[in-house]
Protein backbone atom coordinates (compact mmCIF):
# COMPACT_ATOMS: atom_id res chain seq x y z
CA UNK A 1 -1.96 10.41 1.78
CA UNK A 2 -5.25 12.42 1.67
CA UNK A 3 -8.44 10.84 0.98
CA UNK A 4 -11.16 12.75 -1.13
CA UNK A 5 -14.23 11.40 -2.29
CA UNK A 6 -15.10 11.34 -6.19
CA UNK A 7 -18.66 12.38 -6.45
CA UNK A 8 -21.32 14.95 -7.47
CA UNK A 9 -23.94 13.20 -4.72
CA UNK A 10 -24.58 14.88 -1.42
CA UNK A 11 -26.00 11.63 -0.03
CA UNK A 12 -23.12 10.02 -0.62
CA UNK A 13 -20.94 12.56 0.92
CA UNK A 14 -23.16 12.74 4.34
CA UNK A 15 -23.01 9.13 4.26
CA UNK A 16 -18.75 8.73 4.04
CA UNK A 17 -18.26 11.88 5.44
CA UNK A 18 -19.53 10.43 9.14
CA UNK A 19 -16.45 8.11 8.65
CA UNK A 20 -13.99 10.60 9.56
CA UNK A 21 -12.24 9.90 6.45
CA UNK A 22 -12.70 12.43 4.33
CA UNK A 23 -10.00 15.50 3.54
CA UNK A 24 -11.88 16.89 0.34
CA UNK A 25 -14.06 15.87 -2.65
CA UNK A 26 -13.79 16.29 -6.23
CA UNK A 27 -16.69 16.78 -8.63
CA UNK A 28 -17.28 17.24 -12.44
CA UNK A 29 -19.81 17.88 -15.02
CA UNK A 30 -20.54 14.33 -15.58
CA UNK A 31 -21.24 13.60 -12.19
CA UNK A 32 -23.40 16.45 -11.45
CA UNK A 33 -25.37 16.00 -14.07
CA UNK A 34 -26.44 13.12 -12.33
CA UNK A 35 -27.79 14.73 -9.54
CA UNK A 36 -31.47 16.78 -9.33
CA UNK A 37 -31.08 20.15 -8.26
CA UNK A 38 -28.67 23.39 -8.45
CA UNK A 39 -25.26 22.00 -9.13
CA UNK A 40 -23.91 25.39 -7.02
CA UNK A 41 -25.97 24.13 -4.04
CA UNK A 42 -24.78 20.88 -4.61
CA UNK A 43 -21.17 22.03 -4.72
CA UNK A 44 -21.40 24.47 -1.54
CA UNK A 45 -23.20 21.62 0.71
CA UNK A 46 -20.23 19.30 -0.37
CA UNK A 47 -17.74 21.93 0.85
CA UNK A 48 -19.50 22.37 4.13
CA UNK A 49 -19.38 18.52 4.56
CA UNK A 50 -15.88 17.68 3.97
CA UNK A 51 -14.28 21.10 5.28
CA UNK A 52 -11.67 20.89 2.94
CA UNK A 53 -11.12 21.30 -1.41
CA UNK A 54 -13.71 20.62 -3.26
CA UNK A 55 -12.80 20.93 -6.95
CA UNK A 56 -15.74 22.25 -9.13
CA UNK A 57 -15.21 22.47 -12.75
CA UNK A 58 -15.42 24.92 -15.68
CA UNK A 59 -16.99 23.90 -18.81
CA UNK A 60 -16.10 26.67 -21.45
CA UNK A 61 -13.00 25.22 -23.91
CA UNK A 62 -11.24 28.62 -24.52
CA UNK A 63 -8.99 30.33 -21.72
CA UNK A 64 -10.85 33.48 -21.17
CA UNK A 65 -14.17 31.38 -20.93
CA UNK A 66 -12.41 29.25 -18.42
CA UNK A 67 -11.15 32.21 -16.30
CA UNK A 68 -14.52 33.84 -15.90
CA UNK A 69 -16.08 30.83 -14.78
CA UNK A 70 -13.68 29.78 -12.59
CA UNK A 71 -13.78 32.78 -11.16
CA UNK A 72 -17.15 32.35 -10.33
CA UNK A 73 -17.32 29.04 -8.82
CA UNK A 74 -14.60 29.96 -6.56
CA UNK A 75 -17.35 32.81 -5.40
CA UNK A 76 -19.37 29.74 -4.14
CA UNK A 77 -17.32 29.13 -1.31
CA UNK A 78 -13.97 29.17 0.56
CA UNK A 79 -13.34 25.83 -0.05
CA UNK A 80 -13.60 25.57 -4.03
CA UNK A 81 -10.99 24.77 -5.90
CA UNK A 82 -11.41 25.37 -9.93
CA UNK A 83 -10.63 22.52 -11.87
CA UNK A 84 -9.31 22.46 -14.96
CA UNK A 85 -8.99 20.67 -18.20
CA UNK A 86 -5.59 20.07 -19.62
CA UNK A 87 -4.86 22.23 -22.49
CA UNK A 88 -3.27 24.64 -24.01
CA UNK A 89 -6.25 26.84 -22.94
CA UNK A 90 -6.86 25.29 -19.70
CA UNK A 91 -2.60 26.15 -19.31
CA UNK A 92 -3.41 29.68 -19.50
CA UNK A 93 -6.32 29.25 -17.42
CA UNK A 94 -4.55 28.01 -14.47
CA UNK A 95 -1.85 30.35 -14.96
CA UNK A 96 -4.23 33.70 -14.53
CA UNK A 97 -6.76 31.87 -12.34
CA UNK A 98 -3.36 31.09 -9.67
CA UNK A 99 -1.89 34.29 -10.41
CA UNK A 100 -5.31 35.60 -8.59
CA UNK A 101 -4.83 33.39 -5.56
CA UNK A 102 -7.91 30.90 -7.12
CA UNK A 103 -6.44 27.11 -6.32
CA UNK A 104 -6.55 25.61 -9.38
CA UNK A 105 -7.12 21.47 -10.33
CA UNK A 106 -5.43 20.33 -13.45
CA UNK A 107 -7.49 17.61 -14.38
CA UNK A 108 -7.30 14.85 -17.52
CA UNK A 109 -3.42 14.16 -17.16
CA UNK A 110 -2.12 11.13 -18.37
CA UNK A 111 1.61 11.82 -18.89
CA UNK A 112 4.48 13.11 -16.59
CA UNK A 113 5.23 15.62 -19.23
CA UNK A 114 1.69 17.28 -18.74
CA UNK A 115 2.17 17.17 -15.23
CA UNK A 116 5.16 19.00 -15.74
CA UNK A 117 3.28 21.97 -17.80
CA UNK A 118 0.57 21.38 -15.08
CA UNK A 119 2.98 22.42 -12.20
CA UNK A 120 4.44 25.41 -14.05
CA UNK A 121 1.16 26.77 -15.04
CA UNK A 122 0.40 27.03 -10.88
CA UNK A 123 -1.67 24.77 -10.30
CA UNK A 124 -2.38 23.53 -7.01
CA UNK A 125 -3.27 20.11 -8.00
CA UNK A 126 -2.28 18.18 -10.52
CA UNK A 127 -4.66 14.77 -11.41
CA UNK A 128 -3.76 11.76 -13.31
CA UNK A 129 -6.53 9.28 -14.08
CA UNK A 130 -5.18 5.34 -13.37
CA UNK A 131 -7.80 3.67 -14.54
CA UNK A 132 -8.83 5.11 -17.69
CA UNK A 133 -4.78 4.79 -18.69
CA UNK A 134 -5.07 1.29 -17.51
CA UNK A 135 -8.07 0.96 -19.75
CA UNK A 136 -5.84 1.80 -22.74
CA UNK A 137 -3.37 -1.01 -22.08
CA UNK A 138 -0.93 1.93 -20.40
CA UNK A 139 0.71 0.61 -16.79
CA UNK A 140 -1.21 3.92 -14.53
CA UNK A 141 1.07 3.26 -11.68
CA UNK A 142 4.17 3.28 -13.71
CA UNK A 143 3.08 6.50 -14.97
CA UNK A 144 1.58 7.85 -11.77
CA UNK A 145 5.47 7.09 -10.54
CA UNK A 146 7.16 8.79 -13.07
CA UNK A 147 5.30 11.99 -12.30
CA UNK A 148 5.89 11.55 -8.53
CA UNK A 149 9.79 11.25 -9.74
CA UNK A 150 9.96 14.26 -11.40
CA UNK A 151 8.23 16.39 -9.03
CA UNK A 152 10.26 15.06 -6.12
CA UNK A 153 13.59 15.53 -8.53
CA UNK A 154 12.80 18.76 -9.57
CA UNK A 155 11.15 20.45 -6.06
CA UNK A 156 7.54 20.79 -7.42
CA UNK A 157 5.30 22.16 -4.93
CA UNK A 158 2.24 20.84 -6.76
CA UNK A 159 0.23 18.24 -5.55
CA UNK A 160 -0.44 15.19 -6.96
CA UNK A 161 -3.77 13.60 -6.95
CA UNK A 162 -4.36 10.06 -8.00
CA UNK A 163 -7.64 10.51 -10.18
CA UNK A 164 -10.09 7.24 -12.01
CA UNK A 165 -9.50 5.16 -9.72
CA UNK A 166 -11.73 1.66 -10.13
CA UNK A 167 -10.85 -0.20 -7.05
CA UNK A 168 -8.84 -0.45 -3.33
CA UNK A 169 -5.17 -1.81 -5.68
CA UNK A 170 -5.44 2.17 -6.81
CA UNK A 171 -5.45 3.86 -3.94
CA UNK A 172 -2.79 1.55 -2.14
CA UNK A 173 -0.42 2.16 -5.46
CA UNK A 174 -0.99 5.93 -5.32
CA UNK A 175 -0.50 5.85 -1.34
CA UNK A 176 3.31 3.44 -2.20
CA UNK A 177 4.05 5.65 -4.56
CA UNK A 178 3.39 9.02 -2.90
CA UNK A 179 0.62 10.60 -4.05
CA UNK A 180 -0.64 13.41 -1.87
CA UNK A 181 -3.95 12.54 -2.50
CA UNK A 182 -6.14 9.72 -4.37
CA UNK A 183 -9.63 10.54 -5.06
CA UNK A 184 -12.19 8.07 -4.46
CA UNK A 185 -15.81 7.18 -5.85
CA UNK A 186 -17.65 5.96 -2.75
CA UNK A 187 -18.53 3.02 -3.92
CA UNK A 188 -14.39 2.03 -4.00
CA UNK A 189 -14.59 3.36 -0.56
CA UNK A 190 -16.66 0.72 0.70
CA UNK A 191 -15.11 -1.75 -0.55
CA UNK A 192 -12.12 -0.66 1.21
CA UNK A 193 -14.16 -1.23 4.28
CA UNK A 194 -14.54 -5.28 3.48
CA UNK A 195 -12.19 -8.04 4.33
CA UNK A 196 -13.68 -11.67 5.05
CA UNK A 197 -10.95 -12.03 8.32
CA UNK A 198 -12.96 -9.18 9.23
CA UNK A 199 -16.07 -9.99 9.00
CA UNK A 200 -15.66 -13.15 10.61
CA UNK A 201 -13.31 -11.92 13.76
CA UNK A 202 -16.28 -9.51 14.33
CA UNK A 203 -18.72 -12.27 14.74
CA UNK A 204 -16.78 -14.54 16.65
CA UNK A 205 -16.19 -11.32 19.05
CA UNK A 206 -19.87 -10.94 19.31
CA UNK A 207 -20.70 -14.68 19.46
CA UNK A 208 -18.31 -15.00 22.70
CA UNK A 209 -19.48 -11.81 23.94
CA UNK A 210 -22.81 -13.15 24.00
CA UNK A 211 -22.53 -16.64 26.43
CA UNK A 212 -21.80 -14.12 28.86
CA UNK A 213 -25.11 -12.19 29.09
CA UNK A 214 -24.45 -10.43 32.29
CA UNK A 215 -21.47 -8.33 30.28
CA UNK A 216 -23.86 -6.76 28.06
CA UNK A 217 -25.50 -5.22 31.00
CA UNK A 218 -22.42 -4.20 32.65
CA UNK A 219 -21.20 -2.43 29.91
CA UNK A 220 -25.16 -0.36 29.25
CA UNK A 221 -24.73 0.38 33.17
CA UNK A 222 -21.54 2.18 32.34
CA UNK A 223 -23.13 3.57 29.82
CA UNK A 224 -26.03 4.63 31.70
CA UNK A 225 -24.02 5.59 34.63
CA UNK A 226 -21.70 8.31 32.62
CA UNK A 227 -24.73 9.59 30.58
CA UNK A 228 -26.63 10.59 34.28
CA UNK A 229 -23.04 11.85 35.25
CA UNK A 230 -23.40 14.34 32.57
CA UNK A 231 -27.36 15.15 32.93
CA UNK A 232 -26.26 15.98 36.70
């Protein structure tokens, strides 16, 4: 599975992106209105970051709204993907907008039967938000499974991307499952980082490490040694 960051902040995408992690990133309206500054610049230093998709989304509610504007942000670079709402408007959206070659994001699914329109419509990507159906009392894995069912069963080239997701039991699900892709707010990201065994094997490494002083300088003369290597 893919990992994309969830986020309309360039900061926070130079920041994970060093990780090595990092296969795309999603953004919406909400998130960059967060953000000072030209959401286009915004979107196009994201893209240049992560070197992959980076959905950008229209705003307009009818279909012919949606098509001119996604045609437009996909203008802003290679790597933009147009994401769109699900409806019946944002069906025919996805249809014209892949019928031009545009990859398209279905966004706001919550049921394997919109998934299902999703894929036929083209698009590329198809998200289903866990944690706002999990906020509703609505199992999000069960229903993130059913999808991943059906498109297996039925040889749907779309790809699924696990969308809303509020913390590291979410993106393990959507990996068991087979989701081609969660998308992840940074800070879920970090927290993916933490464990306490960790943590505490990485100071007991260092505390060892460190009753034998004369290692530390063997291992800055190697250091040392290959960076004049190089120089020379």
């Amino acid at each position: 599975m893919r990992i994309f960051i969830d986020t309309g902040s360039v900061a926070e995408v130079e920041e994970i992106a060093q990780w090595g992690v990092l296969a795309g990133a999603t953004t919406n309206p909400s998130l960059l209105a967060k953000e000072d500054g030209d959401p286009g610049e915004i979107v196009k230093r994201i893209c240049e970051l992560v070197g992959g998709p980076v959905s950008a989304e229209v705003i307009s509610d009818d279909a012919k709204g949606m098509i001119e504007e996604g045609r437009a942000l996909r203008e802003l670079h290679e790597h933009v993907t147009v994401k769109v709402p699900f409806s019946e408007a944002g069906l025919e959206a996805a249809h014209a907008l892949t019928s031009d070659g545009i990859p398209v994001n279905m966004t706001l699914v919550f049921s394997p039967s919109q998934a299902l329109l999703a894929a036929s419509a083209g698009a590329t990507y198809v998200s289903c938000f866990m944690g706002r159906l999990d906020d509703i009392s609505i199992d999000s894995v069960a229903v993130v499974g059913e999808i991943v069912e059906a498109f297996r069963a039925g040889g749907v080239t779309s790809q699924i991307i696990a969308a809303s997701i509020r913390h590291p039991e979410h993106v393990v699900a959507a990996a068991k499952l087979g989701c081609e892709i969660a998308t992840v707010p940074a800070k879920v990201l970090r927290q993916m980082l933490n464990h306490p065994l960790t943590t505490a094997g990485a100071a007991k490494f260092k505390a060892d490490w460190e009753t034998r002083p004369e290692f530390a300088e063997w291992l800055k003369g190697l250091v040392e040694a290959r960076a004049a290597a190089q120089a020379g």
